[in-house]
Protein backbone atom coordinates (compact mmCIF):
# COMPACT_ATOMS: atom_id res chain seq x y z
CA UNK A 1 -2.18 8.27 8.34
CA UNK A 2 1.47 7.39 8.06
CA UNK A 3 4.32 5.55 9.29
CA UNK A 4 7.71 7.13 10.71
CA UNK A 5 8.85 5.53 7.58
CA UNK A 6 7.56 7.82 5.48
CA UNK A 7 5.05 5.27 3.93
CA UNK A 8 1.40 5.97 3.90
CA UNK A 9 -0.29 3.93 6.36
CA UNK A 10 -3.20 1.74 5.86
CA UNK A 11 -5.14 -0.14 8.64
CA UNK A 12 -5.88 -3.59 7.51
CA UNK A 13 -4.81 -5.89 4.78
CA UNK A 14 -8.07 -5.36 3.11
CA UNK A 15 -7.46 -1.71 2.97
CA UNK A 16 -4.23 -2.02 1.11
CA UNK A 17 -5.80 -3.94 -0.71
CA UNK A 18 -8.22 -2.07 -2.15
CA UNK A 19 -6.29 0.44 -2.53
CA UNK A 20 -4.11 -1.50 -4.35
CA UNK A 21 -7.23 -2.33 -6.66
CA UNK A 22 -8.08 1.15 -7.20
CA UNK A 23 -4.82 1.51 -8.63
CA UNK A 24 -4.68 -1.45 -10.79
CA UNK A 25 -8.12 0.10 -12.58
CA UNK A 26 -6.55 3.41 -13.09
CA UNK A 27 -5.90 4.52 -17.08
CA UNK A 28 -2.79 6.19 -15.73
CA UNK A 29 -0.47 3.35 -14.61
CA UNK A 30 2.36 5.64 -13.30
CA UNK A 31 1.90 3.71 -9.58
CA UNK A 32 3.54 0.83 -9.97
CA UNK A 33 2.57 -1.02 -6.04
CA UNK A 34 1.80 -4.49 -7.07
CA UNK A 35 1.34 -6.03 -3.18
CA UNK A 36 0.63 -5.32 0.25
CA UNK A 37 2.85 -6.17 3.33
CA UNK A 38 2.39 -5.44 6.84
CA UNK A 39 5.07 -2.91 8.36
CA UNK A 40 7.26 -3.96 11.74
CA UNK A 41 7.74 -0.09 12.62
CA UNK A 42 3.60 1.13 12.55
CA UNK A 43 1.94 -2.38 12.59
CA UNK A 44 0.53 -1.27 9.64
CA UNK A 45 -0.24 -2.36 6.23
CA UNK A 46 2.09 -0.64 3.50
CA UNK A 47 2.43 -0.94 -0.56
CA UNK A 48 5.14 -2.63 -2.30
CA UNK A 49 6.31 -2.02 -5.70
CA UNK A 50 9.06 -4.58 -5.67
CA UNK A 51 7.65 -8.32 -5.84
């Protein structure tokens, strides 16, 4: 899914937060998303790189 931001969508915090964990244990570290937020446009969870 995604947002009319552009941003890939994901349903709950958790979600984005696994994500976000899957990424962290990756060798190659060229994501750099380092926390979730919720989105006002989708009401969806998004990733961050800035803090």
């Amino acid at each position: 899914m995604s947002c009319t931001t552009g941003k890939r969508r994901y349903r709950d915090r958790i979600g984005a937060q696994l994500a976000l964990a899957v990424i962290r244990r990756r060798s190659n570290q060229r994501r750099r998303e380092t926390r979730a937020y919720r989105c006002g446009a989708c009401n969806g969870w998004h990733l961050a790189s800035k803090p």
